[in-house]
Protein backbone atom coordinates (compact mmCIF):
# COMPACT_ATOMS: atom_id res chain seq x y z
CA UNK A 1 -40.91 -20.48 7.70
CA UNK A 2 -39.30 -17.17 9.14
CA UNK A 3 -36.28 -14.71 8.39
CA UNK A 4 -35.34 -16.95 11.82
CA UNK A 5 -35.58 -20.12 10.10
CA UNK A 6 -33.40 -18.85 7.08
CA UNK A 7 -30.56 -17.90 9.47
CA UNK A 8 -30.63 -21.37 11.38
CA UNK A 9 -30.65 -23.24 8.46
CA UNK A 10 -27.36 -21.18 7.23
CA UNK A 11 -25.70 -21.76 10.43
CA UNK A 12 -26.71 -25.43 10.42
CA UNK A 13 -24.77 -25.49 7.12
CA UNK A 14 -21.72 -24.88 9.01
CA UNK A 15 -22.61 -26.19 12.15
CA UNK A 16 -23.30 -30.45 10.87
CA UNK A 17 -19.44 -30.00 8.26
CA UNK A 18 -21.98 -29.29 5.31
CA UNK A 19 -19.88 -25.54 4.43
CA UNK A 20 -16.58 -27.03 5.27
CA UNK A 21 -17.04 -29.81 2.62
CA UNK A 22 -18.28 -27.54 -0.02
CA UNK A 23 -14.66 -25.26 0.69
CA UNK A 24 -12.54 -28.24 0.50
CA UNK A 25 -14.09 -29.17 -2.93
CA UNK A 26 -12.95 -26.05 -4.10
CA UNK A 27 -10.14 -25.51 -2.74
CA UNK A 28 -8.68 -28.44 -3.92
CA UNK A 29 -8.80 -27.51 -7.93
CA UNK A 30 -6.34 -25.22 -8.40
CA UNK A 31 -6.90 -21.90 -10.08
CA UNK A 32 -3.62 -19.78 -9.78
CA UNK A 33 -4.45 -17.27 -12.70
CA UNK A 34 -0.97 -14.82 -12.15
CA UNK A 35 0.59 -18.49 -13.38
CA UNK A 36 1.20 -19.53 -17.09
CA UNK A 37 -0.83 -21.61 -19.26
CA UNK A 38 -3.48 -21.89 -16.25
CA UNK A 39 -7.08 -21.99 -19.15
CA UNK A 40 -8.10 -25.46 -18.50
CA UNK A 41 -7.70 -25.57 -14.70
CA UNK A 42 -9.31 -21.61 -14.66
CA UNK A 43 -12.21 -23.29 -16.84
CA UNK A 44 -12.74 -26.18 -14.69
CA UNK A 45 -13.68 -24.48 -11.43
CA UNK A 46 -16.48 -22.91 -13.95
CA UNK A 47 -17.53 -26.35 -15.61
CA UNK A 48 -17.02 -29.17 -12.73
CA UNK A 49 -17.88 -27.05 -9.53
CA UNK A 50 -19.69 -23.46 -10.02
CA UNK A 51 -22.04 -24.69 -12.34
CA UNK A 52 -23.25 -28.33 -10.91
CA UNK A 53 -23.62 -26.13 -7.37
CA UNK A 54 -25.89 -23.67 -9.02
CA UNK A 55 -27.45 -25.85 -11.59
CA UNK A 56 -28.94 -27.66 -8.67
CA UNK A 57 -30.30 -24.43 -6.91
CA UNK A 58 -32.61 -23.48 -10.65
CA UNK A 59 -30.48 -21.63 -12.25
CA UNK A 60 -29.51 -20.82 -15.63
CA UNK A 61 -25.63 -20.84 -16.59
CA UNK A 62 -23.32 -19.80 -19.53
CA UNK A 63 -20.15 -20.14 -20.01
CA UNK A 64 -18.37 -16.30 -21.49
CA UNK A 65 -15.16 -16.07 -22.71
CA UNK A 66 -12.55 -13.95 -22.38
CA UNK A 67 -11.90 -11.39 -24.66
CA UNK A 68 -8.82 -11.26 -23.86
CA UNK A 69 -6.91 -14.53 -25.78
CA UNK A 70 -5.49 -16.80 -23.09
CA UNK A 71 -7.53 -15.55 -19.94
CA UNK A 72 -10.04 -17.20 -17.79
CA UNK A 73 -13.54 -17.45 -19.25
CA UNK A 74 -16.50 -15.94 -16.95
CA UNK A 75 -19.64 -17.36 -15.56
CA UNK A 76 -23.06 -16.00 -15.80
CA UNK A 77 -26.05 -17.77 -13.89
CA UNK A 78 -28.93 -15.94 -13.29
CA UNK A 79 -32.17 -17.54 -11.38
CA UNK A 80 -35.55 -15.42 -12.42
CA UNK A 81 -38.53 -15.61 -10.50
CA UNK A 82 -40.93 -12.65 -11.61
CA UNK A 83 -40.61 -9.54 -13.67
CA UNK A 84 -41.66 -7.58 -10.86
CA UNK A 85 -39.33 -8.62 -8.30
CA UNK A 86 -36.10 -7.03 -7.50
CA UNK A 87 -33.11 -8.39 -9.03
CA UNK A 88 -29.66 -8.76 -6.90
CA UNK A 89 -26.06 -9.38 -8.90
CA UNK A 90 -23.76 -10.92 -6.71
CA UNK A 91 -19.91 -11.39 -8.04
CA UNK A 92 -16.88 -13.61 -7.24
CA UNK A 93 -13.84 -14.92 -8.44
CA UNK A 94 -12.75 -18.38 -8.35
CA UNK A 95 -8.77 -18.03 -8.91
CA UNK A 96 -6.16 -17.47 -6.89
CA UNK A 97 -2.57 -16.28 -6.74
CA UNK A 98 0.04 -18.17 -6.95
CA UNK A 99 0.33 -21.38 -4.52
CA UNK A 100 3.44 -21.71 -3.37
CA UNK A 101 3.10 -24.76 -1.49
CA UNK A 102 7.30 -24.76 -0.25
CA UNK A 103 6.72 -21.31 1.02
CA UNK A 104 3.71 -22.81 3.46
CA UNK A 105 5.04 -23.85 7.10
CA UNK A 106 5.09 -27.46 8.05
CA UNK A 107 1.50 -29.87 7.97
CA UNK A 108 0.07 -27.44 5.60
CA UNK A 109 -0.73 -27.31 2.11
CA UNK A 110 -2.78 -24.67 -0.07
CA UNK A 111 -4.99 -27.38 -2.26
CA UNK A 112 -6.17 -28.96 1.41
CA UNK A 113 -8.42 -27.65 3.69
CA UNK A 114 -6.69 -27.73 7.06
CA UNK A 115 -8.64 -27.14 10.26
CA UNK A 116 -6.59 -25.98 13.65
CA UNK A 117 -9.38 -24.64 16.14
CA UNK A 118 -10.71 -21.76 14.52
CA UNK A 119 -8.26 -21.31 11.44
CA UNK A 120 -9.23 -22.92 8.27
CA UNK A 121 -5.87 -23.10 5.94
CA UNK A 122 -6.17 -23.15 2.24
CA UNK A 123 -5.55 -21.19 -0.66
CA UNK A 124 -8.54 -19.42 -1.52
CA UNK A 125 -10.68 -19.92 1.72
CA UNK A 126 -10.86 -15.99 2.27
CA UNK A 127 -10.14 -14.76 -1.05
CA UNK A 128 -12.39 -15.64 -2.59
CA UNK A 129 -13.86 -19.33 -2.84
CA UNK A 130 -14.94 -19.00 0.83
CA UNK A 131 -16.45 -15.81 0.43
CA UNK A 132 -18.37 -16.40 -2.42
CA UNK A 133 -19.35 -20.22 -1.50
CA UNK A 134 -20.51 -18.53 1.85
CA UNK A 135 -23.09 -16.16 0.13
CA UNK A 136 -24.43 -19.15 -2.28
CA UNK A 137 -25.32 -21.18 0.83
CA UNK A 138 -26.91 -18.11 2.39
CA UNK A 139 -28.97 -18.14 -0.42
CA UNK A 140 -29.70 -22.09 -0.57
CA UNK A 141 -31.01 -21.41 3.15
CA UNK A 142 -33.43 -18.90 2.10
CA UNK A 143 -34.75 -20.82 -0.50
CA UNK A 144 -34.92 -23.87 1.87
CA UNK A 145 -36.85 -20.99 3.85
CA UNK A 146 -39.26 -19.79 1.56
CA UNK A 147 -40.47 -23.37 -0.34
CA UNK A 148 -37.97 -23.65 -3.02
CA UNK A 149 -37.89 -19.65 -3.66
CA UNK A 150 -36.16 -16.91 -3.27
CA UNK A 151 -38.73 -13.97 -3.52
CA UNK A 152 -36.43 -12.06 -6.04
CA UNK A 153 -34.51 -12.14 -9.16
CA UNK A 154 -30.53 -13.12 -9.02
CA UNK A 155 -27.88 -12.88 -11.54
CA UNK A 156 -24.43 -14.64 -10.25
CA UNK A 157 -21.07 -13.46 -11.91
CA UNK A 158 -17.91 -15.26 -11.65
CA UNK A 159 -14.68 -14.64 -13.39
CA UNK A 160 -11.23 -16.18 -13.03
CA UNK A 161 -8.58 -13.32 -13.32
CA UNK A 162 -9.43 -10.79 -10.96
CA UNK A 163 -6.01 -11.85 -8.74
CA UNK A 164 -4.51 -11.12 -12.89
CA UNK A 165 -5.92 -7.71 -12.58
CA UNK A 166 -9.75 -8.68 -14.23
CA UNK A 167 -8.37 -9.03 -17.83
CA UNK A 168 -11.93 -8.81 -19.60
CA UNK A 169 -13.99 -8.47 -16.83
CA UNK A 170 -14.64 -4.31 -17.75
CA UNK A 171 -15.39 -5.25 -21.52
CA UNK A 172 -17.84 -8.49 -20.70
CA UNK A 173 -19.64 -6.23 -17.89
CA UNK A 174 -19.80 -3.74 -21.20
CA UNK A 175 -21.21 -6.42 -23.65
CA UNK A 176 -23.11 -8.42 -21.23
CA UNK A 177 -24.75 -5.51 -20.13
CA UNK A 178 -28.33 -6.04 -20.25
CA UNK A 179 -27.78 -9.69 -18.92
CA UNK A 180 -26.14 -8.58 -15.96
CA UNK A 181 -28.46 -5.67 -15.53
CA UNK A 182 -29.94 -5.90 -11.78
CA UNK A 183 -31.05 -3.17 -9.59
CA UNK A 184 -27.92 -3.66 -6.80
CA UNK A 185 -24.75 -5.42 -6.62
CA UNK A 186 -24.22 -7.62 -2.87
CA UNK A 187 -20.98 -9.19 -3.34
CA UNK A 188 -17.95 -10.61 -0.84
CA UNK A 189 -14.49 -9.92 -0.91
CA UNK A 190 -11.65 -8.44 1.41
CA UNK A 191 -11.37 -7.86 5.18
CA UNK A 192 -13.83 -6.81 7.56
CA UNK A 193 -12.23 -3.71 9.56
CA UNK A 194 -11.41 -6.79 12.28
CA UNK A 195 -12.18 -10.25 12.66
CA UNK A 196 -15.65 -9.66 15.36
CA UNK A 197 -16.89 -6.71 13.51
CA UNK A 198 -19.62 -7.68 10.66
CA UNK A 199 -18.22 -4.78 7.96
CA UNK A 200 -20.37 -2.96 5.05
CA UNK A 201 -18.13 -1.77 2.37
CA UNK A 202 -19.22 0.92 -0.76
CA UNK A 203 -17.05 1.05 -2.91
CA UNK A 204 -12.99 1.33 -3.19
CA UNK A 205 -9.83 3.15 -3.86
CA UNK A 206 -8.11 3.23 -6.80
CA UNK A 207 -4.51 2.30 -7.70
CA UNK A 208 -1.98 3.38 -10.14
CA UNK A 209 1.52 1.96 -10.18
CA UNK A 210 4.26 3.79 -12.03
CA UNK A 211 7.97 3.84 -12.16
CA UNK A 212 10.64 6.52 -11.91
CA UNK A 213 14.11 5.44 -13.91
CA UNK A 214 17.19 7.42 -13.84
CA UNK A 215 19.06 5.71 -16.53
CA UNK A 216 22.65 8.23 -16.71
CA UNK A 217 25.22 6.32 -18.50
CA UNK A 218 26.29 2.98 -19.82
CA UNK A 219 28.02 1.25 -16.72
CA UNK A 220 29.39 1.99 -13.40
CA UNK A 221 32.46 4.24 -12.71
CA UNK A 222 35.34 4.18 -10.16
CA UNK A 223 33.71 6.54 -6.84
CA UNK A 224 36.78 7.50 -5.71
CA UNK A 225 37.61 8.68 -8.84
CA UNK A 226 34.77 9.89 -10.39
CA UNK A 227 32.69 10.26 -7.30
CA UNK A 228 31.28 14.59 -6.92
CA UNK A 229 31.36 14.71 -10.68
CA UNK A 230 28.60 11.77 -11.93
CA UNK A 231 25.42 12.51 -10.67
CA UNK A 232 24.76 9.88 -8.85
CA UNK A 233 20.94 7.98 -10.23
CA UNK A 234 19.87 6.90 -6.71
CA UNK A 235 20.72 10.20 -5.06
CA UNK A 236 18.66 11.87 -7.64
CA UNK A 237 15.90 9.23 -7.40
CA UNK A 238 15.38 9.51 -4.30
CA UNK A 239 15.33 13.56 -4.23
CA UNK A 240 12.52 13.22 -6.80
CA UNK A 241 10.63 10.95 -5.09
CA UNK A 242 10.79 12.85 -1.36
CA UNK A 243 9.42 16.29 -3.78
CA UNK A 244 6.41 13.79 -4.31
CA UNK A 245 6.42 12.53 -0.69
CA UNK A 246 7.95 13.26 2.40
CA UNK A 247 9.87 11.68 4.89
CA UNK A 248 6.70 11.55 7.17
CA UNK A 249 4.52 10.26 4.41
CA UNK A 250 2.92 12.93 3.31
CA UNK A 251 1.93 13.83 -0.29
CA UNK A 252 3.50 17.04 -1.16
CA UNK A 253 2.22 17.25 -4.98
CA UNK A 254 -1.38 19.08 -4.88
CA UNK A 255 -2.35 16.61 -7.89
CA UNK A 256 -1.45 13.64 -6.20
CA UNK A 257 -4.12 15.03 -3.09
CA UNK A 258 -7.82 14.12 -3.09
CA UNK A 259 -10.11 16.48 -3.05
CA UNK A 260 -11.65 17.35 0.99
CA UNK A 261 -13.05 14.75 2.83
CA UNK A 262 -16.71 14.93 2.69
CA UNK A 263 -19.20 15.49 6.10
CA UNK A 264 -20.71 11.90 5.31
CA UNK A 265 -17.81 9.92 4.82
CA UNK A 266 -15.92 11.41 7.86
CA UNK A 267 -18.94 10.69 9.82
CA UNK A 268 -19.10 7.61 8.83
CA UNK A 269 -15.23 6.69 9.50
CA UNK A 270 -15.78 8.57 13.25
CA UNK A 271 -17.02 5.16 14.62
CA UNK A 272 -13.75 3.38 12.46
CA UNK A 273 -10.98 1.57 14.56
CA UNK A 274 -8.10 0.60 12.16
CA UNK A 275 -5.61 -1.85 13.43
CA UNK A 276 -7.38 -3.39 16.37
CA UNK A 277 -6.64 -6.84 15.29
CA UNK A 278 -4.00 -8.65 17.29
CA UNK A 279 -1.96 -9.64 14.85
CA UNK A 280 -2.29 -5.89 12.80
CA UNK A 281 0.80 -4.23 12.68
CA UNK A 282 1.49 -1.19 14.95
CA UNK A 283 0.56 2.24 13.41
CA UNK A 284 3.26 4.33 13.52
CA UNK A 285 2.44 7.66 14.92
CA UNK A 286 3.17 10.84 12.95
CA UNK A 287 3.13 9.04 9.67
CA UNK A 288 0.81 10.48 7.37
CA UNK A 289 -1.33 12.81 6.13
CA UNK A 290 -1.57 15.38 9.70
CA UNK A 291 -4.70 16.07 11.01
CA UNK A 292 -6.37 12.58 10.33
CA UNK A 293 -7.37 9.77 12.18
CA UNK A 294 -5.95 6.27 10.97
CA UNK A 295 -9.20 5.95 9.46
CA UNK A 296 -9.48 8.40 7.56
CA UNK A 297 -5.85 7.90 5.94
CA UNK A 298 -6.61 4.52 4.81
CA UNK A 299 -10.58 5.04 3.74
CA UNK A 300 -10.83 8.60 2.98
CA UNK A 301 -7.30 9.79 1.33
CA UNK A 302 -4.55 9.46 -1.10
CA UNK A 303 -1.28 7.33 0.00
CA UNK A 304 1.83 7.04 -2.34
CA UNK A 305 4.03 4.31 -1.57
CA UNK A 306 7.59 3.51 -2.64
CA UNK A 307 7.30 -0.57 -3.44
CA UNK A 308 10.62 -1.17 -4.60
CA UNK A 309 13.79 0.90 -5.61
CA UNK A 310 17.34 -0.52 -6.67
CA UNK A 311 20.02 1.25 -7.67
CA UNK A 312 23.57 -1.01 -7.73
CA UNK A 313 23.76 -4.28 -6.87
CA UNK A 314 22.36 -4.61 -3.55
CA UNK A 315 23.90 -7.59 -2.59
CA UNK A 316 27.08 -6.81 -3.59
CA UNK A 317 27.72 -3.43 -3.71
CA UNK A 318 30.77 -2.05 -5.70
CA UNK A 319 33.15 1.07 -5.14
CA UNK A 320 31.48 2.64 -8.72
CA UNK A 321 28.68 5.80 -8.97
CA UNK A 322 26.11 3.03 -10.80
CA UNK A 323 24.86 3.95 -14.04
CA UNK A 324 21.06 3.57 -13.39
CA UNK A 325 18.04 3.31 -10.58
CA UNK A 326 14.71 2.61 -10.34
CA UNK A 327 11.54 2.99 -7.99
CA UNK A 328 8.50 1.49 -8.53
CA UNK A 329 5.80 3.81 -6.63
CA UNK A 330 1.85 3.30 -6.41
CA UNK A 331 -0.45 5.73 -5.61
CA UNK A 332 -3.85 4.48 -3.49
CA UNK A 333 -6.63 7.03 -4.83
CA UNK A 334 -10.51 7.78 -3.52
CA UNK A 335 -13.09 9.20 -5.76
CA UNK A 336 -12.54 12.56 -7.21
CA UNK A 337 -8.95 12.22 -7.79
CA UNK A 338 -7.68 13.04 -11.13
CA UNK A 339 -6.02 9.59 -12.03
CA UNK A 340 -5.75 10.05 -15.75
CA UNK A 341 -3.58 12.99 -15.08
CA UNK A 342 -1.01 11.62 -12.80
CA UNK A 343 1.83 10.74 -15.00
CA UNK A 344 1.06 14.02 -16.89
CA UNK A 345 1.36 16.35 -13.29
CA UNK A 346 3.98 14.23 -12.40
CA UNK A 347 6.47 14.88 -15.27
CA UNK A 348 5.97 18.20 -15.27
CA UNK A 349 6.52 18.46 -11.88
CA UNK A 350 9.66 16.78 -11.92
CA UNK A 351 10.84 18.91 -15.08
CA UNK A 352 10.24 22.34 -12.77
CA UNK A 353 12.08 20.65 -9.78
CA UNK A 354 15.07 20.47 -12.14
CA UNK A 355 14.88 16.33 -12.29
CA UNK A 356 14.41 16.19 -16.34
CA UNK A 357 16.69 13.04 -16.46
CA UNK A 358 13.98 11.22 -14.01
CA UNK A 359 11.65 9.31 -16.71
CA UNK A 360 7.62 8.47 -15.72
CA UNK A 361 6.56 5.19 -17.07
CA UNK A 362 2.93 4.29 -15.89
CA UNK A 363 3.33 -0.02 -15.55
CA UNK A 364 -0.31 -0.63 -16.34
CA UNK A 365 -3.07 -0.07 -18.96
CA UNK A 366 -5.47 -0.91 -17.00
CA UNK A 367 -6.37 0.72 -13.82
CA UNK A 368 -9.21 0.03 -11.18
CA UNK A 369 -10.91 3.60 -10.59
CA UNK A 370 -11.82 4.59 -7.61
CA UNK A 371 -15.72 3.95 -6.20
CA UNK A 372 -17.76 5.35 -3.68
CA UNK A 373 -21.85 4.47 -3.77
CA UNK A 374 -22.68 7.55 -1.41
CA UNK A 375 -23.69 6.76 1.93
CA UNK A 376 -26.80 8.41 2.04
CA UNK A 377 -27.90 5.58 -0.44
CA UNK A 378 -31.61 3.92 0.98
CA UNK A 379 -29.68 0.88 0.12
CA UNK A 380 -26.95 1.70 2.90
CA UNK A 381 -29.04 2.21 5.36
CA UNK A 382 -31.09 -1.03 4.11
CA UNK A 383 -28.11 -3.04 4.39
CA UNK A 384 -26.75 -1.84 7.87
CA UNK A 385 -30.26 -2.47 9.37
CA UNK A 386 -30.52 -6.10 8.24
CA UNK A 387 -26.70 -7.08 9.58
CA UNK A 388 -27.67 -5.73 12.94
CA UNK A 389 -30.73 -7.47 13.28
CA UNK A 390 -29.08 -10.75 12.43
CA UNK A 391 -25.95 -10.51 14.65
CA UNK A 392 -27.04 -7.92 17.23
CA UNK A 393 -23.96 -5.73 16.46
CA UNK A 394 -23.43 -2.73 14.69
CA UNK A 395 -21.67 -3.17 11.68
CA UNK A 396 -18.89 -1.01 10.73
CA UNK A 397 -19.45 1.34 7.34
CA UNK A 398 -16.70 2.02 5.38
CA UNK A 399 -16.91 4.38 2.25
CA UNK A 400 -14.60 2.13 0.51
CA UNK A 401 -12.00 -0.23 1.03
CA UNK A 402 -8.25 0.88 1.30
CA UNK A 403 -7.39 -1.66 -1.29
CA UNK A 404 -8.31 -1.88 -4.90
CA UNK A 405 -11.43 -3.89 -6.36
CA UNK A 406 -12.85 -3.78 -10.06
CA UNK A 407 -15.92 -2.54 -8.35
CA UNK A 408 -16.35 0.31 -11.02
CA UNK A 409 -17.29 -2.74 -13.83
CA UNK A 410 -20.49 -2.86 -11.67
CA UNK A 411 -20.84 0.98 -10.33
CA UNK A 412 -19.97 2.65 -13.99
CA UNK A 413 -20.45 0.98 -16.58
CA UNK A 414 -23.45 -1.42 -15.36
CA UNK A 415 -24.67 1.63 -12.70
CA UNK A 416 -25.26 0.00 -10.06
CA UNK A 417 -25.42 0.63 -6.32
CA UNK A 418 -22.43 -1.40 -4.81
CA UNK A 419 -22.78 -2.92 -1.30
CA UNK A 420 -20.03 -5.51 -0.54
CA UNK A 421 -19.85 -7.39 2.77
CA UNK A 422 -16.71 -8.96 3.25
CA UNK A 423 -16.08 -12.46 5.21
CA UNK A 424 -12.32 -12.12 6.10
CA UNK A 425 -10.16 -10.31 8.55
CA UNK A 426 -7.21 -8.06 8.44
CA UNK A 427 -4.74 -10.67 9.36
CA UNK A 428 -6.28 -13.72 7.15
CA UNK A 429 -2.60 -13.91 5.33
CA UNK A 430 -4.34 -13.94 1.22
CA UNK A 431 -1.65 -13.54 -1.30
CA UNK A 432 0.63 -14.93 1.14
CA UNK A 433 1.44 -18.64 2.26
CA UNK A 434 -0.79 -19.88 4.93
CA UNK A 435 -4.33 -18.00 3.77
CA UNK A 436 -6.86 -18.59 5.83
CA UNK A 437 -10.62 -18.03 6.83
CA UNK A 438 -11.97 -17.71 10.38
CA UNK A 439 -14.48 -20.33 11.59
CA UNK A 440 -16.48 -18.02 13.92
CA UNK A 441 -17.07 -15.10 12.06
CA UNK A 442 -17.85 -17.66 8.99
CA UNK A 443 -20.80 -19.01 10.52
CA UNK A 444 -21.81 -15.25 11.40
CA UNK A 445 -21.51 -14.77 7.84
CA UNK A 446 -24.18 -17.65 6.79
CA UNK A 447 -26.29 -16.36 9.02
CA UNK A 448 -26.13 -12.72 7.92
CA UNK A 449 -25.83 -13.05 4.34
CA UNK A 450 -29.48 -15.01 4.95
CA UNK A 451 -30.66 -12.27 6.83
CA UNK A 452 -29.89 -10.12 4.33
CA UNK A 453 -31.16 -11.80 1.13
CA UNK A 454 -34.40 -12.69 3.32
CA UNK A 455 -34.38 -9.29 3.87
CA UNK A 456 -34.01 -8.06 0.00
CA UNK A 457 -37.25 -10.19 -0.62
CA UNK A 458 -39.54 -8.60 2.33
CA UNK A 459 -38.80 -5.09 1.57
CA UNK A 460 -36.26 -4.87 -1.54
CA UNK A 461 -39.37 -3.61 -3.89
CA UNK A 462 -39.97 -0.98 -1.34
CA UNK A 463 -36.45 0.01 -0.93
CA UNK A 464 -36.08 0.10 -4.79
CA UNK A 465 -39.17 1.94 -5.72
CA UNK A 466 -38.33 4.84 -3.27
CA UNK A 467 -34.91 5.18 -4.08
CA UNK A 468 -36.42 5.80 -7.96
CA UNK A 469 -38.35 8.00 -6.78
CA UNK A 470 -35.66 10.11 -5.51
């Protein structure tokens, strides 16, 4: 059989209900790892459903667990065919956040798989049981293909935190490292750039979350009486944070900036449209870093964002100067930022802008670095290649994502080339009540991801050989 074949047989998957019975299976366990006391249900996607669905496709699994005590446990599966043959890791995760199910409108739940025309409701059909389950059927189809094989060697990771953050994931990639050891990563997750557009992603920003706290005094005092002689915590909270960011969005600390763009990533975002979706929000002009396109903000740069600030009771304000605010602020980071020394720059920064009362408390130990597999790579060009010749369209290329993946467990400390290919869109609601995957640009997806792993077979060896010899 063909490359033709493989593809038909992926989009016959979806086309006779065979994909859309798989995603209700899964679906319907829930996984909600951001909840309490969620081991057994996190461990049961691994034992009743990932491992009977690749058990019966040849391959070897193992249950991992997680170092960290009372986190999901991981699954490692790995299908060898010849020492010689080029070997693939793919990656998923099988939890969720949290369901919700009284936050989801009317005829809908998040544990069932509900179908209106092209919208398929449930929690975890785009991130990131669909997306996942959608790349393990592309590769049942090629084996179908091929007689039972898949002309190269596949390791399968899947771990159940990363909505949690990836507790564990960093140190199992570290300890597991010569059984996940593979010669490129092709994994699923996030948005295309829009719902039509098959999408090749490289890596991904960073993200560090900290908080600025302006704790004064004990309690609130009288502000007609007291008012012009108590600093007041949200006025000076807020005049910290706009000498870190201005009122048009732009970062004003130099160690907060990225370092230049470079020629091949701003070629690459040239041909980048952000917000063409329907249901995108409207970019607001003028906001931003000037002299960029939207694409280049979002793929190419540093954003820091105020996510929450209270000072008072904002409900029910009083007639008092409060005794104490606080801002929680993030800052979105691409490759070649300094992250380690943020909190650093920023204190003393605030210290020589006269705000010593303004404390810096970074929220998180862990952080997901920033990632960029440079797109030069043989394997970029590889990859775009093989998505236009199974959809006819030219896929977009983005450097990395806006958002944040743990996509430097497989880039730094396994060293591998990263391509990800997500299945979603923009407006596919995840982390929010009524997630949901497309049914159009799913069935694209079968067939590409064939395409692609047919592809890896035919010419991976070549592809891999000449980028050692580099």
């Amino acid at each position: 059989m063909s490359r033709r074949d493989a593809i038909a047989l992926a989009h016959r998957h979806y086309d006779d209900g065979g994909f859309l019975a798989v995603l209700r299976r899964a679906v319907a366990l829930p996984t909600e790892s951001q909840a309490p006391d969620q081991g057994p249900a996190l461990a049961a996607y691994l034992t009743q459903f990932m491992i009977p669905a690749v058990t019966r496709l040849g391959f070897a699994t193992r249950l991992v667990e997680n170092p960290q005590e009372g986190r999901g446990p991981f699954l490692i599966a790995t299908r060898h065919e010849g020492d010689d043959l080029p070997k693939v890791l793919t990656y998923g995760h099988g939890d969720t956040v949290r369901n919700y199910p009284e936050q989801w409108r009317a005829g809908l739940h998040p544990l069932d798989v509900v179908v209106e025309g092209e919208r398929w409701y449930g929690r975890g059909t785009a991130d990131n049981k669909g997306q996942h389950l959608i790349n393990l059927a592309a590769l049942e189809a090629v084996m179908q293909a091929r007689g039972g094989y898949l002309g190269f060697n596949v390791t399968l990771l899947v771990e159940m935190g990363e909505e949690a953050g990836s507790p564990g994931l960093h140190a199992v990639c570290r300890a597991e490292k010569d059984a996940l050891a593979a010669d490129l990563l092709i994994a699923s997750d996030g948005p295309r750039i829009e719902a039509e557009r098959p999408t090749l992603f490289l890596g991904s920003r960073g993200g560090i979350t900290f908080e600025l706290v302006a704790d004064l005094r004990e309690g609130g005092h009288h502000s007609g009486n007291w008012g012009g002689l108590l600093r007041n915590p949200g006025t000076v909270l807020a005049s910290a944070i706009a000498s870190l960011v201005d009122g048009r969005g732009q970062i004003l600390l130099d160690a907060l900036r990225p370092p230049p763009i470079p020629a091949g990533v701003r070629a690459a975002l040239a041909d980048i449209m952000v917000g063409g979706d329907p249901n995108a929000p409207s970019i607001d002009e003028g906001w931003g870093e000037p002299g960029l396109s939207p694409a280049e903000r979002v793929f190419g740069w540093n954003t820091l964002e105020v996510l929450a600030f209270k000072c008072g009771d904002p409900d029910g304000p009083q007639n008092a100067v409060p005794p104490s605010a606080k801002a929680t602020l993030q800052l979105r980071f691409v490759v070649g930022t300094d992250w380690e020394g943020v909190v650093p720059a920023i204190r003393r920064h605030l210290d020589a802008a006269g705000f010593p009362m303004v404390e810096v408390r970074a929220t998180r130990t862990e952080v997901f670095r920033a990632t960029r597999l440079p797109v030069e790579d043989p394997w970029v060009a590889w990859a775009l290649a093989s998505i236009e010749a199974s959809t006819g369209k030219r896929p977009a290329l983005l450097p990395n994502l806006g958002g944040s993946l743990p996509n430097d467990a497989f880039s730094e400390i396994l060293g591998l080339p990263t391509l990800w290919v997500p299945h979603s869109y923009p407006a596919c609601s995840q982390h929010a009540p009524d997630e949901h995957l497309l049914g159009a640009p799913t069935r694209e997806a079968l067939g590409l991801m064939a395409g692609l792993f047919w592809d890896l077979a035919e010419t991976g060896v070549t592809i891999r050989d000449g980028r050692k010899a580099m």
